[in-house]
C-alpha atoms as a PDB file:
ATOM      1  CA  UNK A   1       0.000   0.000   0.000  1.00  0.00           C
ATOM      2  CA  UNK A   2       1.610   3.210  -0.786  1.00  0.00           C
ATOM      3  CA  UNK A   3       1.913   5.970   1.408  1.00  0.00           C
ATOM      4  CA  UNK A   4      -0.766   8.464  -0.175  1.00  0.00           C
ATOM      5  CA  UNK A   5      -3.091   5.734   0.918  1.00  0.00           C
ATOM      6  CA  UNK A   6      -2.134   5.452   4.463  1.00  0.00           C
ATOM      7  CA  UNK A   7      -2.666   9.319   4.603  1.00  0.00           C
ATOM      8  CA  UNK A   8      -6.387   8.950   3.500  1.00  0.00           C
ATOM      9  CA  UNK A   9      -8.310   5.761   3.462  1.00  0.00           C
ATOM     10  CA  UNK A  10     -12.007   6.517   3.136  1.00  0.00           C
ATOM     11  CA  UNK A  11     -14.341   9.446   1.850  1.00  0.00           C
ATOM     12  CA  UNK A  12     -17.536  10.350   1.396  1.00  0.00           C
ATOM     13  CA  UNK A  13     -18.928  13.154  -0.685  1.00  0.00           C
ATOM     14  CA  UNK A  14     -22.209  15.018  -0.408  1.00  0.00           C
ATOM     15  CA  UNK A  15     -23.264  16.961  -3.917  1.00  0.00           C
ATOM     16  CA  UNK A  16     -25.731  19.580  -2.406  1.00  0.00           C
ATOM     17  CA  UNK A  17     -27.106  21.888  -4.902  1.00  0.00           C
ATOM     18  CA  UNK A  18     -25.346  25.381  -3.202  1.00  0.00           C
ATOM     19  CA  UNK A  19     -21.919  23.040  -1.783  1.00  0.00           C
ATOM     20  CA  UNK A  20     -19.755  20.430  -2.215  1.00  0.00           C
ATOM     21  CA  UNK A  21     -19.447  18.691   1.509  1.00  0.00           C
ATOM     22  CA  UNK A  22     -15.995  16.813   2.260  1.00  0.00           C
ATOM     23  CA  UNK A  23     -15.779  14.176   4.864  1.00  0.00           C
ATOM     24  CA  UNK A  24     -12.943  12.010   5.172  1.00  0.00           C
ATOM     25  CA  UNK A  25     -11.212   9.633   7.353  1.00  0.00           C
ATOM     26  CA  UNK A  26      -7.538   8.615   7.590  1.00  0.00           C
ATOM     27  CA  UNK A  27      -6.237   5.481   8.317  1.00  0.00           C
ATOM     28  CA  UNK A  28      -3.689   6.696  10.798  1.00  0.00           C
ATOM     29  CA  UNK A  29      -6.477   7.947  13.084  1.00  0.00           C
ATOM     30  CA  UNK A  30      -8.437  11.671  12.609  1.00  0.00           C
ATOM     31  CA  UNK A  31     -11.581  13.004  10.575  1.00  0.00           C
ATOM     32  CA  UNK A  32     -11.618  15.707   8.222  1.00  0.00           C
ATOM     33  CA  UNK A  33     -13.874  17.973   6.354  1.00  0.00           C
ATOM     34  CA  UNK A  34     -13.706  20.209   3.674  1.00  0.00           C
ATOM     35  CA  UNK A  35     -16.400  22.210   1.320  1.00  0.00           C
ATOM     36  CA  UNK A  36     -16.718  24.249  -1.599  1.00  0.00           C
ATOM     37  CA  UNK A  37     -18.783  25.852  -3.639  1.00  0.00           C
ATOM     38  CA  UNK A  38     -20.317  23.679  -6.267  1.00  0.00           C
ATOM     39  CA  UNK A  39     -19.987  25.585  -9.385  1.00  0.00           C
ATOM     40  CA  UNK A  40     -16.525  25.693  -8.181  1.00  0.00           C
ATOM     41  CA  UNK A  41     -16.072  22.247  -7.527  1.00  0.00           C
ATOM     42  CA  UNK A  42     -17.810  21.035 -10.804  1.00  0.00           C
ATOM     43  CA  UNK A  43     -15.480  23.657 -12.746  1.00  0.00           C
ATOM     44  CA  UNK A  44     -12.088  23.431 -11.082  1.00  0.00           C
ATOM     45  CA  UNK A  45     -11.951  19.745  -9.523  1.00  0.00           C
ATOM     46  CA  UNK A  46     -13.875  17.362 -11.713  1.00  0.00           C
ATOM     47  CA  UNK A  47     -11.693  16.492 -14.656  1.00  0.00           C
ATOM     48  CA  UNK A  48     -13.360  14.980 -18.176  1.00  0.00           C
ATOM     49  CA  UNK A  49     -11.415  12.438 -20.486  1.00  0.00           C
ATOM     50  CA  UNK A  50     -12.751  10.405 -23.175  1.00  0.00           C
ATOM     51  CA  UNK A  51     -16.331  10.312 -21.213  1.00  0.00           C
ATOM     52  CA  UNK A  52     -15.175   9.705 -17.819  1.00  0.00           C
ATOM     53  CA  UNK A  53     -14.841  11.527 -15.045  1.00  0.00           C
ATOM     54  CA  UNK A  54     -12.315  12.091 -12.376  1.00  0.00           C
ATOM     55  CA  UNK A  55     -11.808  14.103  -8.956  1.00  0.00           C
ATOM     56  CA  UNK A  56      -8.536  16.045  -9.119  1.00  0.00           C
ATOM     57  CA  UNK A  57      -7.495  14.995  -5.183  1.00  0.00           C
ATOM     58  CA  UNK A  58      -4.334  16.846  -5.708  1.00  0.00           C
ATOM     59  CA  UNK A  59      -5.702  20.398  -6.351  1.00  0.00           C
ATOM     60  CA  UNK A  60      -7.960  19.505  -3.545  1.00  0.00           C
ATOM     61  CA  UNK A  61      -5.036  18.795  -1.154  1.00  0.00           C
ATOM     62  CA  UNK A  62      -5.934  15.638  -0.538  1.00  0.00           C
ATOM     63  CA  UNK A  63      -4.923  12.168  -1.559  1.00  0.00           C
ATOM     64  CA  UNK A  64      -6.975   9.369  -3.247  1.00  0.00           C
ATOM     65  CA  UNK A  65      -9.413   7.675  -1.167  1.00  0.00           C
ATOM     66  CA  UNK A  66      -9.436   3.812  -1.191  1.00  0.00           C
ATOM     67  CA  UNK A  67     -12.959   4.297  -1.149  1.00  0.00           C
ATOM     68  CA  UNK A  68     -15.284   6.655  -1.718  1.00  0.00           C
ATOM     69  CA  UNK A  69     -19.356   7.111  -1.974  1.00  0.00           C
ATOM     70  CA  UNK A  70     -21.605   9.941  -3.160  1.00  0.00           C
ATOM     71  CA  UNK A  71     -24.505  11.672  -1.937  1.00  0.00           C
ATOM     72  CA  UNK A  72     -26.961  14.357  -2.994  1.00  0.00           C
ATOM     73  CA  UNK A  73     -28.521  17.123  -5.369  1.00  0.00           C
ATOM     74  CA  UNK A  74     -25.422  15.979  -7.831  1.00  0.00           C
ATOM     75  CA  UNK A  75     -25.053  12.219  -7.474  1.00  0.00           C
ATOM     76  CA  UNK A  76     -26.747  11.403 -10.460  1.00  0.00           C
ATOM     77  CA  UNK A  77     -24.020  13.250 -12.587  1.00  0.00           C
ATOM     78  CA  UNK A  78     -21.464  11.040 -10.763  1.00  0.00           C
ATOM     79  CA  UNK A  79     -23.359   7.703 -10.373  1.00  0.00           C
ATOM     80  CA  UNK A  80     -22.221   5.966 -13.251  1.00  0.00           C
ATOM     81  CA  UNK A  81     -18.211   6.678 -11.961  1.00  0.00           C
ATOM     82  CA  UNK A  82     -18.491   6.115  -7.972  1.00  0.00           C
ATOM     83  CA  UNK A  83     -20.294   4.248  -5.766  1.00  0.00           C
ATOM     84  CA  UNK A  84     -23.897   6.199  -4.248  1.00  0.00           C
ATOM     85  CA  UNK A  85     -25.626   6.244  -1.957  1.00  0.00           C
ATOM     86  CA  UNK A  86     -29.367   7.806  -0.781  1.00  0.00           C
ATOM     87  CA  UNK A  87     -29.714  10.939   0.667  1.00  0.00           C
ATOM     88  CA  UNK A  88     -32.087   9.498   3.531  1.00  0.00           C
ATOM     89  CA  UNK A  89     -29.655   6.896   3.973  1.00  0.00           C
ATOM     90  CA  UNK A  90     -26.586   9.271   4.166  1.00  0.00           C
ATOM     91  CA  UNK A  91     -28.156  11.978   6.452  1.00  0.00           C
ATOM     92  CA  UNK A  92     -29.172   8.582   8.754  1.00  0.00           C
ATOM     93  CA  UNK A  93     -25.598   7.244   9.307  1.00  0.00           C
ATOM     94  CA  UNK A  94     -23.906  10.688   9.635  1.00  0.00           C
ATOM     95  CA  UNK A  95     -26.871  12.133  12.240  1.00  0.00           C
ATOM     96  CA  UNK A  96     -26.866   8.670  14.052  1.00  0.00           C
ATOM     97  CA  UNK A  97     -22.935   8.837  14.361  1.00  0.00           C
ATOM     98  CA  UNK A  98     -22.773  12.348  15.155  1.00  0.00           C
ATOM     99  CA  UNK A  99     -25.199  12.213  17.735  1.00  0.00           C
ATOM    100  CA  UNK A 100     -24.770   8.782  19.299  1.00  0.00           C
ATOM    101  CA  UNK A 101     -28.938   8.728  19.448  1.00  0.00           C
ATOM    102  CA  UNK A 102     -30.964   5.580  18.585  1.00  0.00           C
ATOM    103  CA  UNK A 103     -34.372   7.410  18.734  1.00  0.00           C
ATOM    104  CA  UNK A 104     -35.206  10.815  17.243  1.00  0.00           C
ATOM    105  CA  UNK A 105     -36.276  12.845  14.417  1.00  0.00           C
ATOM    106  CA  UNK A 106     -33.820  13.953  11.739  1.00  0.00           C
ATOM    107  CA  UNK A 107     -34.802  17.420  10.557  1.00  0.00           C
ATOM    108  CA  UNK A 108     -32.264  18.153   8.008  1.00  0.00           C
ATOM    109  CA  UNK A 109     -32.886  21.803   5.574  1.00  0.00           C
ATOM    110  CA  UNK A 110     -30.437  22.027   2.883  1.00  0.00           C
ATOM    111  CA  UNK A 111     -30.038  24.735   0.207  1.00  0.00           C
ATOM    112  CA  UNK A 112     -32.623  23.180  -2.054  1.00  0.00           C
ATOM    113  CA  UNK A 113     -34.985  21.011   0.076  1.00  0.00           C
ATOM    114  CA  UNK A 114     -36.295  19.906   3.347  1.00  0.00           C
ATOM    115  CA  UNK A 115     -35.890  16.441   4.575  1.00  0.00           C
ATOM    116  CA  UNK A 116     -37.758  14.574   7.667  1.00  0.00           C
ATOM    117  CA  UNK A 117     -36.435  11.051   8.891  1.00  0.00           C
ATOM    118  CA  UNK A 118     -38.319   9.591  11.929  1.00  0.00           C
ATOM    119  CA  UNK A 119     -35.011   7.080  13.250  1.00  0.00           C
ATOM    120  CA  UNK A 120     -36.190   4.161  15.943  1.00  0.00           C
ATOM    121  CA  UNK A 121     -34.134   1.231  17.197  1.00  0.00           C
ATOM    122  CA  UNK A 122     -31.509   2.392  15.158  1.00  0.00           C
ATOM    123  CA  UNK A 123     -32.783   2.426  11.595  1.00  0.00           C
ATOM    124  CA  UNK A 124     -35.338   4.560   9.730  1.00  0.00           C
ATOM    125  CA  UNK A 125     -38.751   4.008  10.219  1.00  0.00           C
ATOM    126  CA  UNK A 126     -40.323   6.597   8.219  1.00  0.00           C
ATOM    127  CA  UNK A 127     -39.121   9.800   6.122  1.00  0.00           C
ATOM    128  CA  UNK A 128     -41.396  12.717   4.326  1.00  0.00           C
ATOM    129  CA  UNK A 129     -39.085  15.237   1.682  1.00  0.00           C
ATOM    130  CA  UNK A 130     -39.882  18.650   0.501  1.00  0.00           C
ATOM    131  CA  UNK A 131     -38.691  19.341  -2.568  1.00  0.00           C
ATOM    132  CA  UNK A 132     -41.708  21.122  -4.763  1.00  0.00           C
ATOM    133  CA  UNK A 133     -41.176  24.456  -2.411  1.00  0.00           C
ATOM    134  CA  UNK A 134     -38.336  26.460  -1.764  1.00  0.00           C
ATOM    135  CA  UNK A 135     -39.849  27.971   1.348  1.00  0.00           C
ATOM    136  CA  UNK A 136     -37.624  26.942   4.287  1.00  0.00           C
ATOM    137  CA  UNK A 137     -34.520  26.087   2.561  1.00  0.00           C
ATOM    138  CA  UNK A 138     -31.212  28.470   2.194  1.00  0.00           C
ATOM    139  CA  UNK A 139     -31.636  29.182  -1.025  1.00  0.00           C
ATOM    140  CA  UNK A 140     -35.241  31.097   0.131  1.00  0.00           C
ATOM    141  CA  UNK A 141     -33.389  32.603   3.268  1.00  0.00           C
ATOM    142  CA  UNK A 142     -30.564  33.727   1.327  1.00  0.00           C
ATOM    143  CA  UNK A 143     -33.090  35.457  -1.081  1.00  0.00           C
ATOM    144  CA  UNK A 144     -34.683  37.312   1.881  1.00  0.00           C
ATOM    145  CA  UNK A 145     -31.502  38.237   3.054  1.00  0.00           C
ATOM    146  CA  UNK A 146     -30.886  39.581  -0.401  1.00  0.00           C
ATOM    147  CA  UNK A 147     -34.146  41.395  -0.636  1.00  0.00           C
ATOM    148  CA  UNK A 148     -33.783  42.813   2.173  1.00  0.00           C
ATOM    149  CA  UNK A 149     -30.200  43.933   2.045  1.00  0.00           C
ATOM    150  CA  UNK A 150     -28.795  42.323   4.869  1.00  0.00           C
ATOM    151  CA  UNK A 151     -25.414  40.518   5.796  1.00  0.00           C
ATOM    152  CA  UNK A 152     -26.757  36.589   5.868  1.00  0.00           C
ATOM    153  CA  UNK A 153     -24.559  36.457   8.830  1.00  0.00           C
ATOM    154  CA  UNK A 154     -26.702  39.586  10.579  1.00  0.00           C
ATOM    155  CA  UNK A 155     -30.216  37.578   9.276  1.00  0.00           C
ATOM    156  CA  UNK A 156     -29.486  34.448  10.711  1.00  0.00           C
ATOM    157  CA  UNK A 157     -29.102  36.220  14.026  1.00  0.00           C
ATOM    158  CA  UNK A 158     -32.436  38.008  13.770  1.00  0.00           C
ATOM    159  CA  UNK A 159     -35.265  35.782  16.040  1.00  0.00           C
ATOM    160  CA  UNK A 160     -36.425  38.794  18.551  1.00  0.00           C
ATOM    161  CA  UNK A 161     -39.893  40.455  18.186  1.00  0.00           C
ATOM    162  CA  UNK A 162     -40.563  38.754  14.433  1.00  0.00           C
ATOM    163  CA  UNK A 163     -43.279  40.208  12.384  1.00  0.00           C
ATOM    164  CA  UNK A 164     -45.819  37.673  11.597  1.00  0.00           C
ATOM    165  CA  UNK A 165     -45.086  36.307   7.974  1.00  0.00           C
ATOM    166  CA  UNK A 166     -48.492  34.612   6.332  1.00  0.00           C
ATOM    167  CA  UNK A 167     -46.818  33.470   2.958  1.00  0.00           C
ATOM    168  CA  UNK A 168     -43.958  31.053   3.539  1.00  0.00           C
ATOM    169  CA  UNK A 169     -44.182  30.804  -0.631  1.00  0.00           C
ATOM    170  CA  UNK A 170     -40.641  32.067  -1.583  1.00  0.00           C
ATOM    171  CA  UNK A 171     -42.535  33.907  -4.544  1.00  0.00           C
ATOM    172  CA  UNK A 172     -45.260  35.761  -3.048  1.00  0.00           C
ATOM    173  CA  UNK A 173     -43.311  36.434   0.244  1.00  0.00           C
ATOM    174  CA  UNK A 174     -41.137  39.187  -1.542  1.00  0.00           C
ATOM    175  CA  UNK A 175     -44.719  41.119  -1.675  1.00  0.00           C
ATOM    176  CA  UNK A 176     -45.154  41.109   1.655  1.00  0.00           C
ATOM    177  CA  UNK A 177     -42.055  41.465   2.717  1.00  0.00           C
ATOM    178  CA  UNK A 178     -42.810  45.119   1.023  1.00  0.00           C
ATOM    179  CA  UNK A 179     -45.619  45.729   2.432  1.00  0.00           C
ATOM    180  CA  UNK A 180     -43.873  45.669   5.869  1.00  0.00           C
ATOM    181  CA  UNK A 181     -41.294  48.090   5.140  1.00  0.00           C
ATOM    182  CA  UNK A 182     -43.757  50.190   4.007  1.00  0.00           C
ATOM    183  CA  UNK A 183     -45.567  50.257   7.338  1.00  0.00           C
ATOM    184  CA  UNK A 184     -41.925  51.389   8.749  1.00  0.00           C
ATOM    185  CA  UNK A 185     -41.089  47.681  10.741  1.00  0.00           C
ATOM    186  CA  UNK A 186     -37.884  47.303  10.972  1.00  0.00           C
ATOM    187  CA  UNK A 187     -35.678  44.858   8.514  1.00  0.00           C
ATOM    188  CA  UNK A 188     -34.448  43.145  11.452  1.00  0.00           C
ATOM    189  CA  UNK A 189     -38.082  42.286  12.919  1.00  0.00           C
ATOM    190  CA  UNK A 190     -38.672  41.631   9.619  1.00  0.00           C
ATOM    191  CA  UNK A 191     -35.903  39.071   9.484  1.00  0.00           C
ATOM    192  CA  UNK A 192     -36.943  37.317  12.796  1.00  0.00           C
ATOM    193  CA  UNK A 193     -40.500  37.239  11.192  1.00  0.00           C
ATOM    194  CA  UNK A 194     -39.125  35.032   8.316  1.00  0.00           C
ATOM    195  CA  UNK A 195     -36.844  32.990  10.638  1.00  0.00           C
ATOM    196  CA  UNK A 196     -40.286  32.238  12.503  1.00  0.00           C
ATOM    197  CA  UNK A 197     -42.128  31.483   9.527  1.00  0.00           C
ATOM    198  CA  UNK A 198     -39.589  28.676   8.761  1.00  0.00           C
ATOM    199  CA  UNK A 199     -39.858  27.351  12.255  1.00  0.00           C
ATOM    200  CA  UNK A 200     -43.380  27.009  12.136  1.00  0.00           C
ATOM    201  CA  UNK A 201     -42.941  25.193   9.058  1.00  0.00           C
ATOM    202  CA  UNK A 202     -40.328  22.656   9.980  1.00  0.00           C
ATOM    203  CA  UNK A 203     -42.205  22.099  12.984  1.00  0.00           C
ATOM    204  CA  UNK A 204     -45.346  21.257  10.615  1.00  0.00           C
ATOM    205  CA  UNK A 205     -43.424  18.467   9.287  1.00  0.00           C
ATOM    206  CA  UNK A 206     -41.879  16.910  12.276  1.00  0.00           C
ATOM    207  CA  UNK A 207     -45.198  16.592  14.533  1.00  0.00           C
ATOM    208  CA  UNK A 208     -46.376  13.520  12.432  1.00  0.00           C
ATOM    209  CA  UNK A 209     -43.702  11.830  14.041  1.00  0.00           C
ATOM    210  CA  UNK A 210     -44.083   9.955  18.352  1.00  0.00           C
ATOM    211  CA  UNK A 211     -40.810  11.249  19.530  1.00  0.00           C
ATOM    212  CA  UNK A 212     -39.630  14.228  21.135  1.00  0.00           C
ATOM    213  CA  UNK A 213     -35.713  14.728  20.364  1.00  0.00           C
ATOM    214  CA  UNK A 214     -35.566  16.582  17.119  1.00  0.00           C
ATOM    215  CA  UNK A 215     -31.831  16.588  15.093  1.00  0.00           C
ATOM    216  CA  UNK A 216     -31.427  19.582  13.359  1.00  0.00           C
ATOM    217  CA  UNK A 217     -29.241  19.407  10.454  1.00  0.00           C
ATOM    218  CA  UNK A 218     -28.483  21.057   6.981  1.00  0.00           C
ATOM    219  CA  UNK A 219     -27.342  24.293   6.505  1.00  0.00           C
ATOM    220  CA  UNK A 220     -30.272  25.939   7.912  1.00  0.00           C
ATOM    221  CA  UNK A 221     -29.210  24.695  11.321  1.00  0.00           C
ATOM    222  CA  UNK A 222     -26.256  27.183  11.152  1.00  0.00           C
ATOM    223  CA  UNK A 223     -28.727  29.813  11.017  1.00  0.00           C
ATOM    224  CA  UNK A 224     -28.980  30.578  15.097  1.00  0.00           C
ATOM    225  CA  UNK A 225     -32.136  32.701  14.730  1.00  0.00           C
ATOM    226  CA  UNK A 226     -34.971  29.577  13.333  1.00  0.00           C
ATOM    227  CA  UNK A 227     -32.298  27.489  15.463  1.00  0.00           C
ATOM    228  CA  UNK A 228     -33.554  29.844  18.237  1.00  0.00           C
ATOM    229  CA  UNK A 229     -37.050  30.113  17.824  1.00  0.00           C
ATOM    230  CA  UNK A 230     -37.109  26.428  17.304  1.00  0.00           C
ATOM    231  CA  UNK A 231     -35.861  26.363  21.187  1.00  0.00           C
ATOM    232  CA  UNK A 232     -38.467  28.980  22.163  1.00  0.00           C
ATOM    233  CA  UNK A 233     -41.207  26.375  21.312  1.00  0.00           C
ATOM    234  CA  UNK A 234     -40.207  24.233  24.374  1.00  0.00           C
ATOM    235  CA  UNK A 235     -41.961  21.357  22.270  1.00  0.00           C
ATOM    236  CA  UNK A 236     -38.720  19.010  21.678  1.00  0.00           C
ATOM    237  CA  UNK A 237     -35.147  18.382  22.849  1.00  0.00           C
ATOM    238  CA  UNK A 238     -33.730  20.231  20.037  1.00  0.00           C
ATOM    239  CA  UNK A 239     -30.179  18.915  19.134  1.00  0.00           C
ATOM    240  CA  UNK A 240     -27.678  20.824  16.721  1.00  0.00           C
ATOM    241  CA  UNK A 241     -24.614  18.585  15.607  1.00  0.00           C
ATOM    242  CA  UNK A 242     -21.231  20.210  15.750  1.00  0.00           C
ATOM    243  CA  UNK A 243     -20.898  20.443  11.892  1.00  0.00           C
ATOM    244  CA  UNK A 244     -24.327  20.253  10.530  1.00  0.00           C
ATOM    245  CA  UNK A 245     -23.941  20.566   7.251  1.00  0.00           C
ATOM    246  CA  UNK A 246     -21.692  17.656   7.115  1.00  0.00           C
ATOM    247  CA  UNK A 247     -24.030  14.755   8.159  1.00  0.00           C
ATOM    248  CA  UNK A 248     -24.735  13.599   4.496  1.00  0.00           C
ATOM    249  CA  UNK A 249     -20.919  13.099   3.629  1.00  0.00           C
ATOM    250  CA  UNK A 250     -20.322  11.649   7.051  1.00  0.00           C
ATOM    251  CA  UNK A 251     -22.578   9.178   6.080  1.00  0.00           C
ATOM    252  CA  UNK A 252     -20.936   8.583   2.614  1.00  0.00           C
ATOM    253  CA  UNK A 253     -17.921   8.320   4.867  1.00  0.00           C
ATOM    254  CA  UNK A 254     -18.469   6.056   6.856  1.00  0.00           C
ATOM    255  CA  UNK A 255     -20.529   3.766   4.399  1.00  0.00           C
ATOM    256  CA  UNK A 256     -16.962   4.163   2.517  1.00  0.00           C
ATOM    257  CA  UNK A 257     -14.853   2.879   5.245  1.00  0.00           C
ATOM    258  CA  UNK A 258     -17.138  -0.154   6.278  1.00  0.00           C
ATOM    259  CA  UNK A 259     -17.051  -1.342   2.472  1.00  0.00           C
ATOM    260  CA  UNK A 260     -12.895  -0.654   3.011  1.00  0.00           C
ATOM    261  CA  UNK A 261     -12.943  -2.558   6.255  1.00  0.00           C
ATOM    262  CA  UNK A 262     -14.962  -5.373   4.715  1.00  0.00           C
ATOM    263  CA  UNK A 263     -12.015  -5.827   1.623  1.00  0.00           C
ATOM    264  CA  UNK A 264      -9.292  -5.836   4.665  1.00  0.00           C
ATOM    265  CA  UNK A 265      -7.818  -8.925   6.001  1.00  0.00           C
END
């Protein structure tokens, strides 16, 4: 075995439609993460030859994994060159790792869609997916944030004295986002008023479920203010993972390294 491969055994890759999530595990010992923008990642690190595709690991600073599995918005571009995965099934085994829980409900919000998993004994018992409506994703808070001209940084803090927001529709809310200004309420009320409005809609989707520890992971979950008003609701045992965006390729990874394990001696 050469030495590049000691350095990096196993890697899993989650394709989301805004970034490219990195998780990877040497064999020495150690976990690692990396992500990019995808646009970036399809441009600058995929190479094409003769109808194949390739990850440059080198301009990525990294060495070749002995295995690797793909996740996500983008797998289907890839599926025909690397081993994939599901997205239920790779938010499952990241989540379930990176929580050490048995019994809860996965809540994971991504840039393009919303995902429920409702995880007992250890395995997925049920799962629901949003992916017709853009309301409650990033991509629809980083449009408010754009509308209203605000750092995303500054929005995501915003949960304090919200407005009330009656369309979560990411096309009609624009509208009455302008109405508010109008009335002279403040951008960042305005902001906590959208960060309630996905809240209440996350929370929509996750009450089907007989269980009362609710993971929250996906990009959204880096956005403190829904994180916040999420807490404010007393109704679950609300549990952020360290690195929430990174549960999907955690899952890739370690589906990786138990297919590497299973080739070893």
């Amino acid at each position: 075995m050469s030495s590049g491969h000691k350095e990096l055994a196993a890697l899993g890759l989650d394709f989301g439609s805004r970034y490219v999530k990195l998780v990877y595990w040497r064999e020495k010992g150690g976990w690692g993460r990396k992500k990019l923008d995808t646009l970036d990642f399809f441009r600058d690190y995929l190479q094409r030859h003769a109808g194949q595709l390739a990850v440059e690991w080198p301009r990525l600073g990294l060495a070749a994994p002995q295995a690797l599995v793909v996740t996500g918005y983008g797998k289907n571009l890839l599926k025909e060159h690397f081993p994939t995965i599901t997205e239920i099934r790779a938010h499952f085994l990241g989540a379930s790792q990176a929580t050490g829980l048995q019994h809860f409900i996965l809540l994971e919000a991504g840039g393009q869609d919303t995902k429920v998993l409702y995880i007992k004994d250890g395995r997925v018992f049920d799962f629901l997916t949003n992916d017709r409506c853009a309301a409650g994703t990033g991509r629809y808070l980083e449009n408010m944030a754009r509308f209203l001209k605000m750092p995303l940084t500054e929005f995501a803090r915003a949960w304090q004295e919200p407005v009330e927001i009656s369309h979560t529709c990411a096309i009609f809310g624009e509208s009455e986002l302008v109405g508010h200004l109008l009335e002279g309420v403040s951008p960042e009320r305005i902001a906590a008023g959208v960060n309630a409005s996905v809240a209440r809609r996350v929370l929509l989707m996750v009450r089907r479920y007989p269980c009362r520890t609710l993971v929250f992971a996906g990009g959204v979950a880096k956005n403190g203010g829904v994180v916040q008003l999420l807490r404010q609701q007393q109704d679950y045992r609300l549990v952020v993972p360290a690195h929430p965006q990174f549960t999907g390729a955690l899952g890739c990874c370690l589906e990786a390294r138990r297919s590497l394990l299973k080739e070893g001696p």
